[in-house]
PDB file of N, CA and C in Angstrom:
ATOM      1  N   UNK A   1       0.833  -1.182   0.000  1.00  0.00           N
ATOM      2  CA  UNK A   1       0.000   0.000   0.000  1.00  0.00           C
ATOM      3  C   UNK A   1       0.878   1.246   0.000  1.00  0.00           C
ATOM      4  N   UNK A   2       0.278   2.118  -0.801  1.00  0.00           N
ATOM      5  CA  UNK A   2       0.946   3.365  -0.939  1.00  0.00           C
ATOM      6  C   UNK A   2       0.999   4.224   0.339  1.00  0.00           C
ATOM      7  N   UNK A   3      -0.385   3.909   0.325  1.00  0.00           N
ATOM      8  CA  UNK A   3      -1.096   5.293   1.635  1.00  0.00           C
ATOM      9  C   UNK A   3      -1.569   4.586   2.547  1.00  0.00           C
ATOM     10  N   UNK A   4      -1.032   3.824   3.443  1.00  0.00           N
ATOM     11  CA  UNK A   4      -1.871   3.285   4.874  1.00  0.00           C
ATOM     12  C   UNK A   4      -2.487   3.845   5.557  1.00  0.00           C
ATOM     13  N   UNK A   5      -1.975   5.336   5.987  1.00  0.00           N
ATOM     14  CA  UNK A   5      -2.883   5.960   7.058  1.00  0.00           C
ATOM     15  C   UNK A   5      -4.442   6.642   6.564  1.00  0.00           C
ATOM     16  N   UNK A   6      -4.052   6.941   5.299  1.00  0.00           N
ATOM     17  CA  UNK A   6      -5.335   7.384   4.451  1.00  0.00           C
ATOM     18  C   UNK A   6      -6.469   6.258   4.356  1.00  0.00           C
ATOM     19  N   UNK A   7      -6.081   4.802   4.220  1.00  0.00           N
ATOM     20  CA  UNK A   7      -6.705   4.030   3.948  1.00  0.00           C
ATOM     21  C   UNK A   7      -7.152   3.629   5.454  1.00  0.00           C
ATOM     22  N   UNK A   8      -6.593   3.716   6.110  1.00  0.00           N
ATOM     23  CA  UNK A   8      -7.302   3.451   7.248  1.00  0.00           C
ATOM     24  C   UNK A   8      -8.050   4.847   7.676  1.00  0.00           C
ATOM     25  N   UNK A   9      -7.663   6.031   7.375  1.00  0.00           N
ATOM     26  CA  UNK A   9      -8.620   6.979   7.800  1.00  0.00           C
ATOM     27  C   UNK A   9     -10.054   6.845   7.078  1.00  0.00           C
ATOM     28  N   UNK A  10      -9.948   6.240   5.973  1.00  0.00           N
ATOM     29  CA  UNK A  10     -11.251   5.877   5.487  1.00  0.00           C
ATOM     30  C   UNK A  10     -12.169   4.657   5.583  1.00  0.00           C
ATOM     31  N   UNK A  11     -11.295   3.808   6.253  1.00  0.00           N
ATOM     32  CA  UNK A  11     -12.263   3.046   6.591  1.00  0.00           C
ATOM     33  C   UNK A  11     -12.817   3.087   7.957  1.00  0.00           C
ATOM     34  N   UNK A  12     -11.988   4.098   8.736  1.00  0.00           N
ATOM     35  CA  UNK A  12     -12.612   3.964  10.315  1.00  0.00           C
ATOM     36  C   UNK A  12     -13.878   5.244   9.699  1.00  0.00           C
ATOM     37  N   UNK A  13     -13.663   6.330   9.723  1.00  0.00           N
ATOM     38  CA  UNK A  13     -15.131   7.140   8.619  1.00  0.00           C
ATOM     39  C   UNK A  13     -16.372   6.515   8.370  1.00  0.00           C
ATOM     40  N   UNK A  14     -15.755   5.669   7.547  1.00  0.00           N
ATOM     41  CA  UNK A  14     -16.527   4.539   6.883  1.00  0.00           C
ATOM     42  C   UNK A  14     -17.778   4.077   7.789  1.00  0.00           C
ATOM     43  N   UNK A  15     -16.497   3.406   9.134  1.00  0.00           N
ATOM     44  CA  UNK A  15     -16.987   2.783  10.187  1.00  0.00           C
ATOM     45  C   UNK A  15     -18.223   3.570  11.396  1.00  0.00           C
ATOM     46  N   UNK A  16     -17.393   5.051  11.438  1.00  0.00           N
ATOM     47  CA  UNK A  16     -18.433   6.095  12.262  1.00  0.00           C
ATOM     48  C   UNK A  16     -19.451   6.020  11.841  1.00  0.00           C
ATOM     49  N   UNK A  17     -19.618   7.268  10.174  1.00  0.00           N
ATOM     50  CA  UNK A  17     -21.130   7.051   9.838  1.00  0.00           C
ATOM     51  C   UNK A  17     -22.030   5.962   9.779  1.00  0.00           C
ATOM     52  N   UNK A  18     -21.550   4.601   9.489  1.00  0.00           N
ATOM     53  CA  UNK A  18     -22.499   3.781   9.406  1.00  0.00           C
ATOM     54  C   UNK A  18     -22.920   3.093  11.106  1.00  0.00           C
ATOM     55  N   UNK A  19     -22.123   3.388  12.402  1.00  0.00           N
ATOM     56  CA  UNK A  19     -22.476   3.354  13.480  1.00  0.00           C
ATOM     57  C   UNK A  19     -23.279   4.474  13.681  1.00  0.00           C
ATOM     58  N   UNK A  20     -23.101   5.137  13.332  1.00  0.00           N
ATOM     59  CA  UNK A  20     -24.313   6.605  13.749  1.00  0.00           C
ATOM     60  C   UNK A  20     -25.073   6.746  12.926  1.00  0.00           C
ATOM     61  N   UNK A  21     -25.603   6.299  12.160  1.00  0.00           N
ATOM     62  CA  UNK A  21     -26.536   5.988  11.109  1.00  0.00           C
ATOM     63  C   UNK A  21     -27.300   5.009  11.771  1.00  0.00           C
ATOM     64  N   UNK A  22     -26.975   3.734  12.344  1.00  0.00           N
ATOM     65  CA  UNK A  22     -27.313   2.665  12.754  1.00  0.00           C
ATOM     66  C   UNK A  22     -28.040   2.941  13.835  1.00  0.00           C
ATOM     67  N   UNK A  23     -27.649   4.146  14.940  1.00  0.00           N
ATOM     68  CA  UNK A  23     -28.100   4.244  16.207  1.00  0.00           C
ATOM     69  C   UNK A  23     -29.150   5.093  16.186  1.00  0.00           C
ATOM     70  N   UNK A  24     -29.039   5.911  14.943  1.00  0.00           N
ATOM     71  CA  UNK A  24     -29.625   6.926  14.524  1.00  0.00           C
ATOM     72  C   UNK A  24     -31.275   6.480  14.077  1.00  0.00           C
ATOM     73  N   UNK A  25     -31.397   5.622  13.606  1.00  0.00           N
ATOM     74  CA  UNK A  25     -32.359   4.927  13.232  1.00  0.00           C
ATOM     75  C   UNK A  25     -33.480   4.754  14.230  1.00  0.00           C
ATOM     76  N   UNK A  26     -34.666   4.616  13.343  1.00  0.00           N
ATOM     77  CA  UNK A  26     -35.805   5.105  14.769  1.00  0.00           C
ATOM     78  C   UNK A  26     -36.564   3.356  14.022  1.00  0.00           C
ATOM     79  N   UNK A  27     -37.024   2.509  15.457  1.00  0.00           N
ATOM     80  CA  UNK A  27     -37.347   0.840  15.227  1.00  0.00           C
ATOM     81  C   UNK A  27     -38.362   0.638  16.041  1.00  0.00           C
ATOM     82  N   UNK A  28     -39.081   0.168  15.423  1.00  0.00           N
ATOM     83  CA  UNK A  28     -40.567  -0.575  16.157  1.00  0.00           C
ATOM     84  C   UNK A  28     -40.814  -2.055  15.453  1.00  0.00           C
ATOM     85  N   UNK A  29     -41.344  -2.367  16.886  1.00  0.00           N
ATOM     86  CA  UNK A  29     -41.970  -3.871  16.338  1.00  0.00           C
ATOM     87  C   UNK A  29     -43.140  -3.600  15.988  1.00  0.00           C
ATOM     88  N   UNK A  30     -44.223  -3.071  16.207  1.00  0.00           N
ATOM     89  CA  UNK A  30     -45.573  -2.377  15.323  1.00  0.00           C
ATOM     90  C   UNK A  30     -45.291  -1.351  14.721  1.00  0.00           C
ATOM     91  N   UNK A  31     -44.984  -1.232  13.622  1.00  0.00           N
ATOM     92  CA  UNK A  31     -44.951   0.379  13.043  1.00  0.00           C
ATOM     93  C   UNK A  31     -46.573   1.019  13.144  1.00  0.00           C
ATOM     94  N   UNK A  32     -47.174   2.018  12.822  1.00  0.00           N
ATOM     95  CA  UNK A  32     -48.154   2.696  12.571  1.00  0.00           C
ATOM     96  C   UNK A  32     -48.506   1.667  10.801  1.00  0.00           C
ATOM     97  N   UNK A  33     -49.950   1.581  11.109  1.00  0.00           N
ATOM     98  CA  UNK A  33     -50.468   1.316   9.525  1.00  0.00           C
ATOM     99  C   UNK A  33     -51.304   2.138   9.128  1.00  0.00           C
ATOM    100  N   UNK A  34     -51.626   2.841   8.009  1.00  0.00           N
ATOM    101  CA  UNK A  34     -51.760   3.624   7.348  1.00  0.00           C
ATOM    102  C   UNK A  34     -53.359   3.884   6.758  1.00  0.00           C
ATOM    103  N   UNK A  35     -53.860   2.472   6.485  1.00  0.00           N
ATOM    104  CA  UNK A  35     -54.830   1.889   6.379  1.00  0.00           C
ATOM    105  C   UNK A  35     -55.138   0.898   7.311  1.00  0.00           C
ATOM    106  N   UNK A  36     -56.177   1.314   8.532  1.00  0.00           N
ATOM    107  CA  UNK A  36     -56.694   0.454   9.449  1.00  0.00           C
ATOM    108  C   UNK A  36     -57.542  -0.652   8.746  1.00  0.00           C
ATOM    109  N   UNK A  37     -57.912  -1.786   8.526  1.00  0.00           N
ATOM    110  CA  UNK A  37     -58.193  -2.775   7.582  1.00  0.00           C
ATOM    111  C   UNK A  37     -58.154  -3.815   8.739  1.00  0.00           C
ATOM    112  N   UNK A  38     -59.260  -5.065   8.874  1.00  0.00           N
ATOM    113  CA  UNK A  38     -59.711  -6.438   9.412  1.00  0.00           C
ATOM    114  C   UNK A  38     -60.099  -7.155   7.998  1.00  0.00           C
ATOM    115  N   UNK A  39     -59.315  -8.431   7.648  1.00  0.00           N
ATOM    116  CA  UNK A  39     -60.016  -9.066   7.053  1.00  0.00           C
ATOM    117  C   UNK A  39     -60.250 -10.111   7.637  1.00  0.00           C
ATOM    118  N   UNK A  40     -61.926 -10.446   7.496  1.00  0.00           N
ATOM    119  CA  UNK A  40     -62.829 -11.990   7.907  1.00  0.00           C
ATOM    120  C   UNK A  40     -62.947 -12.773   7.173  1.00  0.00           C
ATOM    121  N   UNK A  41     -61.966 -13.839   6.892  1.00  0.00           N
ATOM    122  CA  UNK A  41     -61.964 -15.361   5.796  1.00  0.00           C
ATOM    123  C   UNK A  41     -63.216 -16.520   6.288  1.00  0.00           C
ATOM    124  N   UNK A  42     -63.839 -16.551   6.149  1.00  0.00           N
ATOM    125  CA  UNK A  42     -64.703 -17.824   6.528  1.00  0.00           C
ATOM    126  C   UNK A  42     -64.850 -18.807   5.739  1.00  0.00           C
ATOM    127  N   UNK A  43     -65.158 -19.547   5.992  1.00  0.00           N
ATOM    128  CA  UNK A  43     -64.755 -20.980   4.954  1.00  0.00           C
ATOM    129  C   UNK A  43     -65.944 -21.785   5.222  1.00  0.00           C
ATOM    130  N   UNK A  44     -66.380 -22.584   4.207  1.00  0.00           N
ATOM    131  CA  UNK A  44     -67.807 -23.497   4.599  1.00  0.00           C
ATOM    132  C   UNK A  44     -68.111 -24.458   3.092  1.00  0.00           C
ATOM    133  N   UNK A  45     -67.786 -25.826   3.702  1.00  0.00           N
ATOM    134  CA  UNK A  45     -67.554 -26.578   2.808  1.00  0.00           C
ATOM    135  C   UNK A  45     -68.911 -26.279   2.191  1.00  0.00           C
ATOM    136  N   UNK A  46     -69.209 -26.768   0.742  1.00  0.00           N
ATOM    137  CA  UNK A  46     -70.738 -27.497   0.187  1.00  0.00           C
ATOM    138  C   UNK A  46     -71.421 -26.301   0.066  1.00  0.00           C
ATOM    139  N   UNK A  47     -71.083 -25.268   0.282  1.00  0.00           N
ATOM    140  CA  UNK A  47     -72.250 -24.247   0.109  1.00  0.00           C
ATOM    141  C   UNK A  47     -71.630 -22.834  -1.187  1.00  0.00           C
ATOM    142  N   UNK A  48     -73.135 -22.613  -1.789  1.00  0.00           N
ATOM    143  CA  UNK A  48     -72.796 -21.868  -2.995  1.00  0.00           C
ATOM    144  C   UNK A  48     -72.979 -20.400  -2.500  1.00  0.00           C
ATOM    145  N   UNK A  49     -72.103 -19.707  -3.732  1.00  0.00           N
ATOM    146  CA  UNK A  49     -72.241 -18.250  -3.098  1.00  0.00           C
ATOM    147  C   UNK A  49     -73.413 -17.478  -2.581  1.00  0.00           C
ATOM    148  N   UNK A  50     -74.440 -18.224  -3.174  1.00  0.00           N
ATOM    149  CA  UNK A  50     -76.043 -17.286  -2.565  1.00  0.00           C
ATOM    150  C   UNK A  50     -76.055 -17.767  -1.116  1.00  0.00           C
ATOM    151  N   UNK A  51     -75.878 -19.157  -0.880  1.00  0.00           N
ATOM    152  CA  UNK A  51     -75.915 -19.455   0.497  1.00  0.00           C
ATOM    153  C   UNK A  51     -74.484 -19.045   1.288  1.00  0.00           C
ATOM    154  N   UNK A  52     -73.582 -19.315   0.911  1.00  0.00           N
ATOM    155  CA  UNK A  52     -72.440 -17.797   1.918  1.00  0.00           C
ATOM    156  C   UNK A  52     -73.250 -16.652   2.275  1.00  0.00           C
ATOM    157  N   UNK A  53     -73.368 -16.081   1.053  1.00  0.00           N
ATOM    158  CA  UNK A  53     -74.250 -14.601   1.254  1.00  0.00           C
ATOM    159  C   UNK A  53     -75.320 -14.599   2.118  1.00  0.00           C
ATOM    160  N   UNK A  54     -76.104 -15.554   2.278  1.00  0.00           N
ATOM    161  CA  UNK A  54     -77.288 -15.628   2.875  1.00  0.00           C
ATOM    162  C   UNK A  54     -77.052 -16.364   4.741  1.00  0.00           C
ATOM    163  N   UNK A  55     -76.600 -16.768   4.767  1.00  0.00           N
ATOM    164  CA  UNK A  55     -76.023 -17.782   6.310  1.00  0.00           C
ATOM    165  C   UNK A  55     -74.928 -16.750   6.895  1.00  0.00           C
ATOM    166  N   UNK A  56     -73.878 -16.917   6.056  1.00  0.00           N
ATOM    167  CA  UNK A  56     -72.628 -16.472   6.522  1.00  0.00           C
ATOM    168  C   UNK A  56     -72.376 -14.973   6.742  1.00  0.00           C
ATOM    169  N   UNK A  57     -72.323 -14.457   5.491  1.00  0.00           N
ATOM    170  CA  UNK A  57     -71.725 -13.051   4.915  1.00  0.00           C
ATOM    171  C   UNK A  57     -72.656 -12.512   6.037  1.00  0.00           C
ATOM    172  N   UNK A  58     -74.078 -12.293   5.702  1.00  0.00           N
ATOM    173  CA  UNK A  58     -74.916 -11.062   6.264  1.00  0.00           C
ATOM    174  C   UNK A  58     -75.180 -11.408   7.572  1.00  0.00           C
ATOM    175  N   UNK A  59     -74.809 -12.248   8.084  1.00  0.00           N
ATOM    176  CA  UNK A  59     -74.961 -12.342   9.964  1.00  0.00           C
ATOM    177  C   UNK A  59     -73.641 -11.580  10.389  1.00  0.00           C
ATOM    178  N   UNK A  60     -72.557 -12.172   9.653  1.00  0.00           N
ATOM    179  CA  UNK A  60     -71.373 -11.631  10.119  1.00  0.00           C
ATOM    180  C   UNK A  60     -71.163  -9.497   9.558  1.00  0.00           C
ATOM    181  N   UNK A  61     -71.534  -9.275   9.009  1.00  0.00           N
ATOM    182  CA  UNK A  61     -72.344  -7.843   8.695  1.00  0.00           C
ATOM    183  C   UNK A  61     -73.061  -7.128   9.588  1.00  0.00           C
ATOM    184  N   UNK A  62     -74.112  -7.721   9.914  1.00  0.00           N
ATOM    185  CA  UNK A  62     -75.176  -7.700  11.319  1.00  0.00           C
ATOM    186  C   UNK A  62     -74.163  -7.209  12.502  1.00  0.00           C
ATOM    187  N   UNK A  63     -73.186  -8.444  12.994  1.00  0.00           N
ATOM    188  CA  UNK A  63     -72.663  -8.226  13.926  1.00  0.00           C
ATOM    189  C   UNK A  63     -72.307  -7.082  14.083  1.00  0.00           C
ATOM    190  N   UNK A  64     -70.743  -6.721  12.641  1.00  0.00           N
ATOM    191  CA  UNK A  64     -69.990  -6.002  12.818  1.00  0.00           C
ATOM    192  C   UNK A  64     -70.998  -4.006  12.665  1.00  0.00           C
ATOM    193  N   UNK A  65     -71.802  -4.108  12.304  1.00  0.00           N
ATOM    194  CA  UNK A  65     -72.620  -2.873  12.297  1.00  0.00           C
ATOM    195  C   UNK A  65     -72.850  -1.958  14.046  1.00  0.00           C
ATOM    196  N   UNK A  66     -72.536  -3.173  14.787  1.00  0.00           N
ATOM    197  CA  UNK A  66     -72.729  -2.449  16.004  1.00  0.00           C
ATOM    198  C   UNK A  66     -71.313  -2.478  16.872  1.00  0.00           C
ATOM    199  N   UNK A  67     -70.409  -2.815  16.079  1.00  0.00           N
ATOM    200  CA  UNK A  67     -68.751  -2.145  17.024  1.00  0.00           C
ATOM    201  C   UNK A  67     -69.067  -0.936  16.793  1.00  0.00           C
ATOM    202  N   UNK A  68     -67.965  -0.168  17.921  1.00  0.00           N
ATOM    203  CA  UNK A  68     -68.205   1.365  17.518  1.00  0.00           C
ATOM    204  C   UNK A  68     -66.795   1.069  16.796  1.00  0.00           C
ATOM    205  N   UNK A  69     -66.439   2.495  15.979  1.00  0.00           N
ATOM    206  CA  UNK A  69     -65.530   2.755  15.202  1.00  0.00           C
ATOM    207  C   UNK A  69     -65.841   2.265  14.238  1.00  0.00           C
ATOM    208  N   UNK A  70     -66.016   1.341  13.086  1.00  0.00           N
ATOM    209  CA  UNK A  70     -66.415   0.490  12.133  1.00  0.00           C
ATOM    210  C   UNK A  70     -67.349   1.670  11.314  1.00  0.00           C
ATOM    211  N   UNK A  71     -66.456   2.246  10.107  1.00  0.00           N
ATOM    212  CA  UNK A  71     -66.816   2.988   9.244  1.00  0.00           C
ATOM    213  C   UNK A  71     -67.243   2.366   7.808  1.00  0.00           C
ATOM    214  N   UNK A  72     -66.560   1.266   7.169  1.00  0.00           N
ATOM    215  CA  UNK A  72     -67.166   0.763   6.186  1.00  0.00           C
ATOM    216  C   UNK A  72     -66.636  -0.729   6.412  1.00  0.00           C
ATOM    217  N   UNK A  73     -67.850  -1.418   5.312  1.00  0.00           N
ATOM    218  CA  UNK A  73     -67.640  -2.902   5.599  1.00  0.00           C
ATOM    219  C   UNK A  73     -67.980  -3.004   4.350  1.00  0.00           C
ATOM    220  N   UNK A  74     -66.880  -3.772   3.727  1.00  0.00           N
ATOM    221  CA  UNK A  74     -66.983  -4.615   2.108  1.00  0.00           C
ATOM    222  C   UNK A  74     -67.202  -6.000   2.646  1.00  0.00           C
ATOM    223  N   UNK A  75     -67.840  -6.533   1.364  1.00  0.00           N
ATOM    224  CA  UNK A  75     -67.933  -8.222   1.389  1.00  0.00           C
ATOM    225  C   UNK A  75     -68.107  -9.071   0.117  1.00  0.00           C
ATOM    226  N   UNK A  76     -67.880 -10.343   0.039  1.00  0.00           N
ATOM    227  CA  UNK A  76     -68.049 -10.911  -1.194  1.00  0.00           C
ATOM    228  C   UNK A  76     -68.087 -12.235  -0.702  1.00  0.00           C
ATOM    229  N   UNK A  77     -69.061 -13.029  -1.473  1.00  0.00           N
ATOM    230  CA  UNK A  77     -68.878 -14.403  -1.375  1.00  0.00           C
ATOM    231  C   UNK A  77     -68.582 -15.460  -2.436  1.00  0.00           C
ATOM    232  N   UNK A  78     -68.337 -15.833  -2.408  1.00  0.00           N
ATOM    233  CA  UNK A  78     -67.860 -16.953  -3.413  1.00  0.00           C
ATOM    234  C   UNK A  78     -67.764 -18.544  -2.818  1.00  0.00           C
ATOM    235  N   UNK A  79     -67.825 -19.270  -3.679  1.00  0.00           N
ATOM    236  CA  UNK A  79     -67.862 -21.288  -3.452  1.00  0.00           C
ATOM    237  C   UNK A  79     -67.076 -21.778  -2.325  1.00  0.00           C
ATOM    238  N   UNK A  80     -67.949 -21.926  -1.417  1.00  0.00           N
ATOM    239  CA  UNK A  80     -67.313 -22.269   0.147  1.00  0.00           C
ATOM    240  C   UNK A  80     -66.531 -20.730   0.450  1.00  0.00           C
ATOM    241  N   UNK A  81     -66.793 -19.721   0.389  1.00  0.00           N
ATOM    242  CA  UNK A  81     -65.893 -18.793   1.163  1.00  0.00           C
ATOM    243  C   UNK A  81     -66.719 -17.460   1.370  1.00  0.00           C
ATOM    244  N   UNK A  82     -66.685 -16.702   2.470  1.00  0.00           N
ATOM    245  CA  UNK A  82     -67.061 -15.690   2.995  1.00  0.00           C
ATOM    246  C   UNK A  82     -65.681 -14.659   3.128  1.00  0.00           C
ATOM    247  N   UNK A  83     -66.131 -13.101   2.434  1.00  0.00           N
ATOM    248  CA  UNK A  83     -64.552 -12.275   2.339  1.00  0.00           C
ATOM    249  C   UNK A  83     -65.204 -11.641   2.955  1.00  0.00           C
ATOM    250  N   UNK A  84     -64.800 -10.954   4.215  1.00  0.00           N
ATOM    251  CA  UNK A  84     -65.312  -9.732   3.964  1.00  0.00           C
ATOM    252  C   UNK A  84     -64.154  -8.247   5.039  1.00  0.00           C
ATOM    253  N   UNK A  85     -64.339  -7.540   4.447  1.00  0.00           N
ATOM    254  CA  UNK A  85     -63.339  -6.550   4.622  1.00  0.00           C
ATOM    255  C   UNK A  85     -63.616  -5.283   5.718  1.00  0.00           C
ATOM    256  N   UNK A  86     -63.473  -5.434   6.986  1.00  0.00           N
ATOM    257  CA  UNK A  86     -63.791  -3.879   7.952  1.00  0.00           C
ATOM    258  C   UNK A  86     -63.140  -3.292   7.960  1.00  0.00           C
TER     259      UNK A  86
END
């Protein structure tokens, strides 16, 4: 090496910012989400989407109409499955 002390002045540099960068850093195990969102999967062997819709979907609708907070509720049914989105 030509320049040792240079080369080591750049790698200890190197070494600072990316320790103070590191500490610097702001960490959560829950971050904030952006879009508050519940999705309800229900599952039900043998039954067609009118009967999801009809058994499943709209009881579970019913329910959720009387949490407080609960601003909109999507839903969909399909062959053995109940979606629905709070």
């Amino acid at each position: 090496m030509k320049r040792p002390i240079t080369v080591v002045a750049a790698v200890l540099s190197i070494v600072l910012v990316a320790v103070m960068a590191i500490t610097s850093m702001k960490r959560d195990i829950f971050p904030d989400l952006k879009i508050p969102a519940i999705y309800v999967i229900q599952g039900y062997g043998g039954m067609s989407p009118e009967q999801m819709e009809g058994y499943i979907t709209s009881t579970y609708e019913l329910f959720f109409l009387y949490v407080p907070g609960i601003e909109h509720i999507e839903s969909q049914s399909i062959q053995n499955l109940s979606l629905i989105k709070v």
